[in-house]
Structures are given as C-alpha cells and as structure tokens.
PDB file of N, CA and C in Angstrom:
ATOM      1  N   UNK A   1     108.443  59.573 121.097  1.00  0.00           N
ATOM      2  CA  UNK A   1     109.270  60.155 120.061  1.00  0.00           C
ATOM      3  C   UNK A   1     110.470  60.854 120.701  1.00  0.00           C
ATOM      4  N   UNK A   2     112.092  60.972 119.959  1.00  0.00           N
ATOM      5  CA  UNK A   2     113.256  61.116 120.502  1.00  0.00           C
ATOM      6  C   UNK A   2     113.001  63.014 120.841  1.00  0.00           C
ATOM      7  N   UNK A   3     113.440  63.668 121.204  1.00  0.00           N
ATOM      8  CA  UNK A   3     113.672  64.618 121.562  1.00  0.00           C
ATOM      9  C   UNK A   3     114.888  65.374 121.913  1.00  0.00           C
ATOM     10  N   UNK A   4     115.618  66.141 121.484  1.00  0.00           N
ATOM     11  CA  UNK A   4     117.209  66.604 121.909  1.00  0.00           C
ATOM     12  C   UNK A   4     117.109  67.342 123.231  1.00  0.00           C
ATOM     13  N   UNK A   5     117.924  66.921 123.798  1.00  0.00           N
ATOM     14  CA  UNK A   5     118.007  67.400 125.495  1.00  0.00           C
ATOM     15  C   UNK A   5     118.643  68.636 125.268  1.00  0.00           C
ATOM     16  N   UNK A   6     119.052  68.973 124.090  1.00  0.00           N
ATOM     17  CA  UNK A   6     120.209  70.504 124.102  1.00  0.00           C
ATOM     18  C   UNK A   6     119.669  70.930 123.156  1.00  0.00           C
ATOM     19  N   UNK A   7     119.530  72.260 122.751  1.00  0.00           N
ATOM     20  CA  UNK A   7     119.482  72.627 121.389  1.00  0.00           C
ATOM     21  C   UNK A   7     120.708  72.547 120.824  1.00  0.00           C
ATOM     22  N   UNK A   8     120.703  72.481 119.463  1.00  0.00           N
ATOM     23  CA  UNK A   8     122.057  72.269 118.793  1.00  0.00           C
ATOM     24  C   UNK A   8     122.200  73.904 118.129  1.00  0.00           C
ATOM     25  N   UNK A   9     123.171  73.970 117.961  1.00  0.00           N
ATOM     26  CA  UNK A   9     123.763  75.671 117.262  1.00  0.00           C
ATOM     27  C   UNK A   9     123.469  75.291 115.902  1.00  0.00           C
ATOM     28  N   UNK A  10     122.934  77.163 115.185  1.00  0.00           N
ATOM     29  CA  UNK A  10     123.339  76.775 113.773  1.00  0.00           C
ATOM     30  C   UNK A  10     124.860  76.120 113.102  1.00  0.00           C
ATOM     31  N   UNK A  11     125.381  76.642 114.081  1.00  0.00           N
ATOM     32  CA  UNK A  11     126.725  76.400 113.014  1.00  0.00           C
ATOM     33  C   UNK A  11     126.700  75.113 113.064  1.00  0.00           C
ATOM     34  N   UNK A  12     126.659  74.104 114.114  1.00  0.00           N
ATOM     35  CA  UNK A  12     126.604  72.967 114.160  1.00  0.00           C
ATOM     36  C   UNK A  12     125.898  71.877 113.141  1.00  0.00           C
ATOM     37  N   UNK A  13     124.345  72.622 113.389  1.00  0.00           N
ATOM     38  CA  UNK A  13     123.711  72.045 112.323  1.00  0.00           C
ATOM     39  C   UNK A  13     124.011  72.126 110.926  1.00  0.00           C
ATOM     40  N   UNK A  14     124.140  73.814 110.211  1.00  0.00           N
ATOM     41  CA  UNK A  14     125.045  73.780 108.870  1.00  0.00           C
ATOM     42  C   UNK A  14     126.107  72.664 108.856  1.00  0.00           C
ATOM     43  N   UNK A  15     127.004  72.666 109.493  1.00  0.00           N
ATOM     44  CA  UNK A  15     128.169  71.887 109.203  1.00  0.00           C
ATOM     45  C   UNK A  15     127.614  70.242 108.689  1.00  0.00           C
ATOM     46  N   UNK A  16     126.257  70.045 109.725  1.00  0.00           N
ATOM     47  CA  UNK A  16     125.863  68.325 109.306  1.00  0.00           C
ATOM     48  C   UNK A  16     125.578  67.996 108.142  1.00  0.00           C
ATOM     49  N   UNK A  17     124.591  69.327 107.864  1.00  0.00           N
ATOM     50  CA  UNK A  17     123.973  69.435 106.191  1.00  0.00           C
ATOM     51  C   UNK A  17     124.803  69.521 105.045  1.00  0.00           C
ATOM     52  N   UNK A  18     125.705  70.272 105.126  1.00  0.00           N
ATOM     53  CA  UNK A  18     126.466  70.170 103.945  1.00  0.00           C
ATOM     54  C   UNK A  18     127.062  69.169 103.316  1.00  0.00           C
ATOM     55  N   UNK A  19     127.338  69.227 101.843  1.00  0.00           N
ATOM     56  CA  UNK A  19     127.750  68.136 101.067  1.00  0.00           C
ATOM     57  C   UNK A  19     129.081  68.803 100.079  1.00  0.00           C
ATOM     58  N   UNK A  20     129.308  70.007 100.257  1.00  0.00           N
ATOM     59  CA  UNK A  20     130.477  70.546  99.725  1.00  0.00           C
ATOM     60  C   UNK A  20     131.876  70.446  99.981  1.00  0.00           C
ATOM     61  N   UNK A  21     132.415  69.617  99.446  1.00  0.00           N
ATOM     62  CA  UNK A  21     133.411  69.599  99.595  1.00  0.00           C
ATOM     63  C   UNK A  21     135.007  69.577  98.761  1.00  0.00           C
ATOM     64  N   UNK A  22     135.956  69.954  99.103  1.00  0.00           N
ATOM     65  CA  UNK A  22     137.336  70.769  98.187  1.00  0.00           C
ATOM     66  C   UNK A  22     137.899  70.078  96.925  1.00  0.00           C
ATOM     67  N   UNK A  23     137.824  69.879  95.986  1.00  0.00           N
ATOM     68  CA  UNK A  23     138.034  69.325  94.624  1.00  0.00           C
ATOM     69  C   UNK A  23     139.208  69.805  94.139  1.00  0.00           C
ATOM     70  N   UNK A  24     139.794  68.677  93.863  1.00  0.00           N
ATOM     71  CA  UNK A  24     141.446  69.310  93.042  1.00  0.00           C
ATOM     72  C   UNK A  24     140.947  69.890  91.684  1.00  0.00           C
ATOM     73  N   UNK A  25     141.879  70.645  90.697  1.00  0.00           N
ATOM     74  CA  UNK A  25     141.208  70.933  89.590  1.00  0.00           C
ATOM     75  C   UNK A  25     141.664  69.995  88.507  1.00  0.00           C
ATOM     76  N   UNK A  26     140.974  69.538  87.648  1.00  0.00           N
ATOM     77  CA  UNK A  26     141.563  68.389  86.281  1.00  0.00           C
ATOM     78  C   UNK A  26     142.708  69.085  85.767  1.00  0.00           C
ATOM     79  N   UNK A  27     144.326  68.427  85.671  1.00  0.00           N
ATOM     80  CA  UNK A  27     144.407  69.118  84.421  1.00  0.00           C
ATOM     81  C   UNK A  27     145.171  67.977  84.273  1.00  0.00           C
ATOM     82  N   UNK A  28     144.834  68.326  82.961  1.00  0.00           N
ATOM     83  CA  UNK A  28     145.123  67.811  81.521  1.00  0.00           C
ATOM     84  C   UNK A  28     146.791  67.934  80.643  1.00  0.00           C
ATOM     85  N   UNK A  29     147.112  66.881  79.918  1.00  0.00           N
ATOM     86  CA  UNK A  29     148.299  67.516  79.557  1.00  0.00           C
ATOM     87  C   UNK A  29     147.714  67.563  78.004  1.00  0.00           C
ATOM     88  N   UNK A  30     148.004  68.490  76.972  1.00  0.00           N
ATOM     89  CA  UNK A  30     147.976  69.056  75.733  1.00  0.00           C
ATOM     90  C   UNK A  30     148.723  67.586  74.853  1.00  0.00           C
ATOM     91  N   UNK A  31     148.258  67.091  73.836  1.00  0.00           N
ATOM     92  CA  UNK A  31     149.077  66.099  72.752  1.00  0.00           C
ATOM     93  C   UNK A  31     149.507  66.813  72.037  1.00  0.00           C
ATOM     94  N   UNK A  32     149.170  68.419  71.340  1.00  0.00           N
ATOM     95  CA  UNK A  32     149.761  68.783  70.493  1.00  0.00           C
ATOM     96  C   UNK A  32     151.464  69.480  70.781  1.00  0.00           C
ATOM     97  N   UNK A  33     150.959  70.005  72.354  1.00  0.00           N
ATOM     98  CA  UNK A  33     151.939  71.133  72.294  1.00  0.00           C
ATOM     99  C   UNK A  33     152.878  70.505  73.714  1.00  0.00           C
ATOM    100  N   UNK A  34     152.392  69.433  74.568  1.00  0.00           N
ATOM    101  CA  UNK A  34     152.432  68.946  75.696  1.00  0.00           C
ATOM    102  C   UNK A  34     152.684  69.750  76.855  1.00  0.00           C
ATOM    103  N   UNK A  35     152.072  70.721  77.198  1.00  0.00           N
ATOM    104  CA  UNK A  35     151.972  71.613  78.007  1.00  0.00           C
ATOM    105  C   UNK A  35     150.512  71.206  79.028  1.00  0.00           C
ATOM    106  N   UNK A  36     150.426  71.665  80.688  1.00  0.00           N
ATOM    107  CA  UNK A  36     149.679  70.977  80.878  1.00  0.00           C
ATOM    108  C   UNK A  36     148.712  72.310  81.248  1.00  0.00           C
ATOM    109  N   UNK A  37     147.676  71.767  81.458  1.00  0.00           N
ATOM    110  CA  UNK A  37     146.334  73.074  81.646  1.00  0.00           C
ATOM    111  C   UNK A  37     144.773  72.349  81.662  1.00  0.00           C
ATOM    112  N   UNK A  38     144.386  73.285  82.394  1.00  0.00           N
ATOM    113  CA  UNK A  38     142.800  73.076  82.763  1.00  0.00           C
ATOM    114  C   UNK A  38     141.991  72.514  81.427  1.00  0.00           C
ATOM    115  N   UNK A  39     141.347  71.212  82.114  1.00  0.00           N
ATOM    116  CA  UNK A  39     140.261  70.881  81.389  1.00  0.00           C
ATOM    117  C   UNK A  39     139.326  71.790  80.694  1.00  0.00           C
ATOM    118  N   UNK A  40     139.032  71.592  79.923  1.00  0.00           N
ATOM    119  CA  UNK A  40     137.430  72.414  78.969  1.00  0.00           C
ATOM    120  C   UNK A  40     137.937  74.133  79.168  1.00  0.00           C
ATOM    121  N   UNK A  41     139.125  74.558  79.293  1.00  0.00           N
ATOM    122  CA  UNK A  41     139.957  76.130  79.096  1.00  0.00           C
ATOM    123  C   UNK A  41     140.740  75.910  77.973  1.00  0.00           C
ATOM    124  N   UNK A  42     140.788  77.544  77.313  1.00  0.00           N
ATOM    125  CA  UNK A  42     141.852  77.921  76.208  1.00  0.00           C
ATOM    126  C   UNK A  42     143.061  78.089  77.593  1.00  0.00           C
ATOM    127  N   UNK A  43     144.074  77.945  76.358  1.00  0.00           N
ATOM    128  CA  UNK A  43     145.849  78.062  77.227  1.00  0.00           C
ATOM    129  C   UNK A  43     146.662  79.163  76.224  1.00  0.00           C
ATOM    130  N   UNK A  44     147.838  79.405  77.008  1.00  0.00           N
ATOM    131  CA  UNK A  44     148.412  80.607  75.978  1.00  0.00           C
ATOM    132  C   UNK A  44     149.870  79.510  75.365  1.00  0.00           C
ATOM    133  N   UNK A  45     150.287  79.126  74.676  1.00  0.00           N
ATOM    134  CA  UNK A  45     151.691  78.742  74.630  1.00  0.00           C
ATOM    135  C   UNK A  45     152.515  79.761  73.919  1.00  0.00           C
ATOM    136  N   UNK A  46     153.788  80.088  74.283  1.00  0.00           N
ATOM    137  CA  UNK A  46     154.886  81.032  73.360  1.00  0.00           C
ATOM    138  C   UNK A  46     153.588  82.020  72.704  1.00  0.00           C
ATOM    139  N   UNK A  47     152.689  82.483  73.146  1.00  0.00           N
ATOM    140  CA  UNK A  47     152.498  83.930  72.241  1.00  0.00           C
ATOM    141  C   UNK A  47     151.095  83.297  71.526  1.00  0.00           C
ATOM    142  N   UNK A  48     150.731  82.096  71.493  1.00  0.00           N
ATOM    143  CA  UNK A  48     149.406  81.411  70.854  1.00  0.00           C
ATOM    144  C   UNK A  48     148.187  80.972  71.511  1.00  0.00           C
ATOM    145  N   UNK A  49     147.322  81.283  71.461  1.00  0.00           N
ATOM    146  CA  UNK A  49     145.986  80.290  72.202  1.00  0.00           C
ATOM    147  C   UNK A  49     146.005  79.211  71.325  1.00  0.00           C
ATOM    148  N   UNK A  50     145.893  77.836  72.171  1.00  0.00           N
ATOM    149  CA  UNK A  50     145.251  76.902  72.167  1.00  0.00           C
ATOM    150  C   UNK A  50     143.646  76.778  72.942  1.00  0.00           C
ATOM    151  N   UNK A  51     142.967  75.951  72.038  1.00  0.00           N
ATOM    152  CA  UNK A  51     141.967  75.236  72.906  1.00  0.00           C
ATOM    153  C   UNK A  51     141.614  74.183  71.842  1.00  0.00           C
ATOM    154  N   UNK A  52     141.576  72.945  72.746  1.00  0.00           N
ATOM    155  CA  UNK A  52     140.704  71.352  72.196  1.00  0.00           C
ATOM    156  C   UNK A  52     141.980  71.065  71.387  1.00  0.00           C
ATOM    157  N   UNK A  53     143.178  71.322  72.158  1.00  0.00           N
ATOM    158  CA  UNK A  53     144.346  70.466  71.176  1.00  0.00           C
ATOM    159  C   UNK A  53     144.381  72.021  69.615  1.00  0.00           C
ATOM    160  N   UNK A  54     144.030  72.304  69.118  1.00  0.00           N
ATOM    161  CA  UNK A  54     144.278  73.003  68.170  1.00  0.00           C
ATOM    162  C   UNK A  54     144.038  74.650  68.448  1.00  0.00           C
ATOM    163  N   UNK A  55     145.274  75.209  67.353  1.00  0.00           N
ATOM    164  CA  UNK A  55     145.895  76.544  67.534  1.00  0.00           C
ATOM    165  C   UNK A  55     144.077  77.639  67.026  1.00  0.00           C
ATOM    166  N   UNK A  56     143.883  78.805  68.285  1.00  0.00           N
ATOM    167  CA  UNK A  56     142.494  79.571  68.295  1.00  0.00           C
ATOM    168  C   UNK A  56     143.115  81.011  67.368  1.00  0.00           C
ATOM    169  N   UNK A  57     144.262  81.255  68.219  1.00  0.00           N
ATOM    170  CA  UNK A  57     144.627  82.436  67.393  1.00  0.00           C
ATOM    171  C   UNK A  57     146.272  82.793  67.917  1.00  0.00           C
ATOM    172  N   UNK A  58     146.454  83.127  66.851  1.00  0.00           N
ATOM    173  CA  UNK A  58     147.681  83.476  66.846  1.00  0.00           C
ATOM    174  C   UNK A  58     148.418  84.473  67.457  1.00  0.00           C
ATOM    175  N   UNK A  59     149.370  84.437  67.703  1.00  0.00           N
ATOM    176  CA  UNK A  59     149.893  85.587  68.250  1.00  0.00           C
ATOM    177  C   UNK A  59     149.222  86.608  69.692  1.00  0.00           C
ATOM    178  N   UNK A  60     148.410  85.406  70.339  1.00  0.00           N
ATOM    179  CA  UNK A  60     147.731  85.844  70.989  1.00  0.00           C
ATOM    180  C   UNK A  60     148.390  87.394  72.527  1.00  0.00           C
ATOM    181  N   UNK A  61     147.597  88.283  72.678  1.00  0.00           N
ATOM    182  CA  UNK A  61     147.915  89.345  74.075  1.00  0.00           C
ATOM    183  C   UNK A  61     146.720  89.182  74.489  1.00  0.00           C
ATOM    184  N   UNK A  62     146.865  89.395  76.110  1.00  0.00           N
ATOM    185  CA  UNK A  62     145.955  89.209  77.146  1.00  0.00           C
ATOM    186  C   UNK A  62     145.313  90.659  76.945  1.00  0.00           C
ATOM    187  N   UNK A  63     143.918  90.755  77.067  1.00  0.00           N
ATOM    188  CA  UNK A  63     143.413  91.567  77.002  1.00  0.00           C
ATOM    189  C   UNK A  63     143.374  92.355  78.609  1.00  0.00           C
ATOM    190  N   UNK A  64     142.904  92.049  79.607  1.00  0.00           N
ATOM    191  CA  UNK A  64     143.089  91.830  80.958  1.00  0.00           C
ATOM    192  C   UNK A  64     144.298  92.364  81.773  1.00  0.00           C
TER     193      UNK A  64
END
C-alpha cells in the first residue's frame, strides 16, 4: 500500500479539498423599468421599490 514520503501541510491539504469557488453575481435587466439589478432582490428606481417586474411601494426611503 502507497504511503507519502512527506507529510503534506494543512494548508496544502485544505486547498485540495475544497470546491468553493468565485461566482459572478446574476443580474438581470428589469422589462418594466429597464434598469439592471440582482436576481430574486427588490431595486429602488427614482424614489420606488420594485420587485418581480412590479411597483412594492411607493415613494420608497432607505431605512438603513
């Protein structure tokens, strides 16, 4: 049976295991308002939330 002549480092080994890796984010362009923005997120346009193509609330301020 094979045997490693070295021990290997954690870091080394983490690095083999992993499967994570850097993902652009979707976005989407709007049909109603054509503005572009994150998939499956509300958006603000001129003062309004959108989400799913249709107006959430009006006159929207960031709470935040």
């Amino acid at each position: 049976m094979a045997h490693p002549k070295r021990r290997i480092s954690r870091t080394r080994r983490d690095k083999r295991r992993t499967h994570y890796k850097a993902v652009a984010a979707q976005v989407s362009t709007c049909q109603t308002t054509g503005e572009p923005h994150l998939s499956h997120r509300a958006y603000v346009v001129d003062g309004n939330l959108y989400y799913n193509g249709k107006l959430a609330i009006e006159n929207y301020t960031s709470v935040a």
